[in-house]
C-alpha atoms as a PDB file:
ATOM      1  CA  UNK A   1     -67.707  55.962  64.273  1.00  0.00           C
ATOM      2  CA  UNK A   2     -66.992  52.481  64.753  1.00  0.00           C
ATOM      3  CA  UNK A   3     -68.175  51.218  61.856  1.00  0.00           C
ATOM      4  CA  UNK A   4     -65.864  53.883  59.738  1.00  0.00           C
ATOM      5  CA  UNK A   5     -63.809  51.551  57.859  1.00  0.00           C
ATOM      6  CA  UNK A   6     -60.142  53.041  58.514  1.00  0.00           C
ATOM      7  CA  UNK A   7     -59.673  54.128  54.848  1.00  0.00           C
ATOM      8  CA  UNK A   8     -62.865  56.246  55.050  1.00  0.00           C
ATOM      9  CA  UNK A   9     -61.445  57.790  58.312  1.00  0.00           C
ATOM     10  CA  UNK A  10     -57.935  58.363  56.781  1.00  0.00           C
ATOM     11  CA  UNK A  11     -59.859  60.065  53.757  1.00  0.00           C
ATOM     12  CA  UNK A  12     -61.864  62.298  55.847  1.00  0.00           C
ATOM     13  CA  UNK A  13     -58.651  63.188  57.868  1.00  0.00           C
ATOM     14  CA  UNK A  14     -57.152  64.373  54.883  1.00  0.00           C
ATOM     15  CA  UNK A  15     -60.238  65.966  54.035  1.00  0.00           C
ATOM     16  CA  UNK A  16     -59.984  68.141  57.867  1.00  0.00           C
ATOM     17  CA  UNK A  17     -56.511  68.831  56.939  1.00  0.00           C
ATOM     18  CA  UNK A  18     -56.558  70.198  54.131  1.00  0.00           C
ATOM     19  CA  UNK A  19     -59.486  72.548  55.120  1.00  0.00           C
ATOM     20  CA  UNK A  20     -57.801  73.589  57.767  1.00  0.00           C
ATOM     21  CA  UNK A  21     -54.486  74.646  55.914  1.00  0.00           C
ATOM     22  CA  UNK A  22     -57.175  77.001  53.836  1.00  0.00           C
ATOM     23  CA  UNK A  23     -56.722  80.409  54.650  1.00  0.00           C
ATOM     24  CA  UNK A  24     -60.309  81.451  55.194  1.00  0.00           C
ATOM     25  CA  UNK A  25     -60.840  79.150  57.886  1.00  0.00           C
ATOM     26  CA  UNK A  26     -62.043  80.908  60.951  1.00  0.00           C
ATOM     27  CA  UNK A  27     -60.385  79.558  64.703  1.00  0.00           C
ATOM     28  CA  UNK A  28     -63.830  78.008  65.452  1.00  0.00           C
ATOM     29  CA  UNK A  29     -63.950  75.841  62.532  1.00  0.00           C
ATOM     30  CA  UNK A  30     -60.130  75.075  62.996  1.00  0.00           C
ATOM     31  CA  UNK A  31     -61.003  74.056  66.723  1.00  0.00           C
ATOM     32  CA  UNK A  32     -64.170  71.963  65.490  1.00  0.00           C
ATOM     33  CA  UNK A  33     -61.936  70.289  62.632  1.00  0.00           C
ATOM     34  CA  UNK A  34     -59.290  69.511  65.166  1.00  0.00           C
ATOM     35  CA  UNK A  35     -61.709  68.132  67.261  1.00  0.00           C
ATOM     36  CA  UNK A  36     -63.134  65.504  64.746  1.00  0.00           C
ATOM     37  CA  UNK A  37     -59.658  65.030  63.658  1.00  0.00           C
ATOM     38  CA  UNK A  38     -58.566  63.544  66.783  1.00  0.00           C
ATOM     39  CA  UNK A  39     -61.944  61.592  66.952  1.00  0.00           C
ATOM     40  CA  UNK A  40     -60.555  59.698  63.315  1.00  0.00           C
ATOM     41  CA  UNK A  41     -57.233  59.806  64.900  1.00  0.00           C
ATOM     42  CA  UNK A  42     -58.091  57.477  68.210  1.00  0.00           C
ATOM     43  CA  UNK A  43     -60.412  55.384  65.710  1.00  0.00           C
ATOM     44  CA  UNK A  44     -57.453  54.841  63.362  1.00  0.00           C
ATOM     45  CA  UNK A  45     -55.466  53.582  66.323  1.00  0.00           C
ATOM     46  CA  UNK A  46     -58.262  51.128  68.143  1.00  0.00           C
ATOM     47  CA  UNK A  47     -58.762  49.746  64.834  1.00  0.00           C
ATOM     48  CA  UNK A  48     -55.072  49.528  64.051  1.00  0.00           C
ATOM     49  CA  UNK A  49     -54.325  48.054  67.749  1.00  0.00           C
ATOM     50  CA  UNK A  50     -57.390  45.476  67.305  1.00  0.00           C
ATOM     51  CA  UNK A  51     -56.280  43.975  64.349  1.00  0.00           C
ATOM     52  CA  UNK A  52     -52.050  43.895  65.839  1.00  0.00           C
ATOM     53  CA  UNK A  53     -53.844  41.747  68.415  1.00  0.00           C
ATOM     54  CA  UNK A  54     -55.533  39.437  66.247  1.00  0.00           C
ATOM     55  CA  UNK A  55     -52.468  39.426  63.965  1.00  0.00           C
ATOM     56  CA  UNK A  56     -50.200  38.305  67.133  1.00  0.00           C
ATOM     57  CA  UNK A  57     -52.373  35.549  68.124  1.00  0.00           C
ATOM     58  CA  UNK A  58     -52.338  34.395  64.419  1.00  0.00           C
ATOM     59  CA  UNK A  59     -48.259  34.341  64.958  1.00  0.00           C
ATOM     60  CA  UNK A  60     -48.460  32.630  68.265  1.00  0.00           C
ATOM     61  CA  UNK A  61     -50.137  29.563  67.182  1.00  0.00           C
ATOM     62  CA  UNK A  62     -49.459  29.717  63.849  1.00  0.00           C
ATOM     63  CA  UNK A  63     -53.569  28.852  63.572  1.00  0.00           C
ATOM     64  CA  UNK A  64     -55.747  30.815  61.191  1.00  0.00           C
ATOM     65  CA  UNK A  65     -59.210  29.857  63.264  1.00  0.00           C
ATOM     66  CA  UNK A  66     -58.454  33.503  65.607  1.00  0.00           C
ATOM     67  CA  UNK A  67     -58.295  36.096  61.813  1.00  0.00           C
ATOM     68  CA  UNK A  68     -61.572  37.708  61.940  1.00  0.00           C
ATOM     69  CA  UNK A  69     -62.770  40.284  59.700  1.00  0.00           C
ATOM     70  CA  UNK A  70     -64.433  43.613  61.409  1.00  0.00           C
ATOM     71  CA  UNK A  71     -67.701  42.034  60.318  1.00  0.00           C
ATOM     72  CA  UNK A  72     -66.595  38.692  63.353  1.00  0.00           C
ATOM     73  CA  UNK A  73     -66.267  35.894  59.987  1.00  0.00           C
ATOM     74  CA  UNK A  74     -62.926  34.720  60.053  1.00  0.00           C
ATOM     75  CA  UNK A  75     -61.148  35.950  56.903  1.00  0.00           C
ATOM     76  CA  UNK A  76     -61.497  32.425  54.532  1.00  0.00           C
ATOM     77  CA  UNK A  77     -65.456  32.551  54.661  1.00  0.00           C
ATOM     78  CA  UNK A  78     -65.729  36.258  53.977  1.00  0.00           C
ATOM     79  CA  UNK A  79     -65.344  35.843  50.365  1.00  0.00           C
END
């Protein structure tokens, strides 16, 4: 799941949830969408957490050389 980019995650989650507001979902399904939902959830967060991190060392030092993109090139050479 890692390399889920966090607005493919946040897509699928509202993918799970809207599935599982359908009434002719059975409890298994609900359980298994639940399930995967929390999976996107806790990805959501590391990646959220990762980049605070990276944002707060940016702050610190007021240097740019610590921004990395999720592919590890800081942010200027990614273009």
């Amino acid at each position: 799941m890692e390399e889920l980019k966090i607005e493919e995650a946040f897509a699928k989650l509202e993918e799970l949830l809207a599935k599982m507001e359908s009434p002719e979902i059975t409890l298994e399904e609900s359980f298994a969408c639940y399930e995967e939902g929390m999976k996107l959830v806790k990805h959501c967060s590391d990646t959220i957490d990762r980049v605070e991190k990276q944002v707060q060392v940016i702050a610190s030092d007021g240097s740019l050389s610590e921004l990395r993109s999720f592919g590890g090139r800081p942010e200027a050479e990614a273009d």
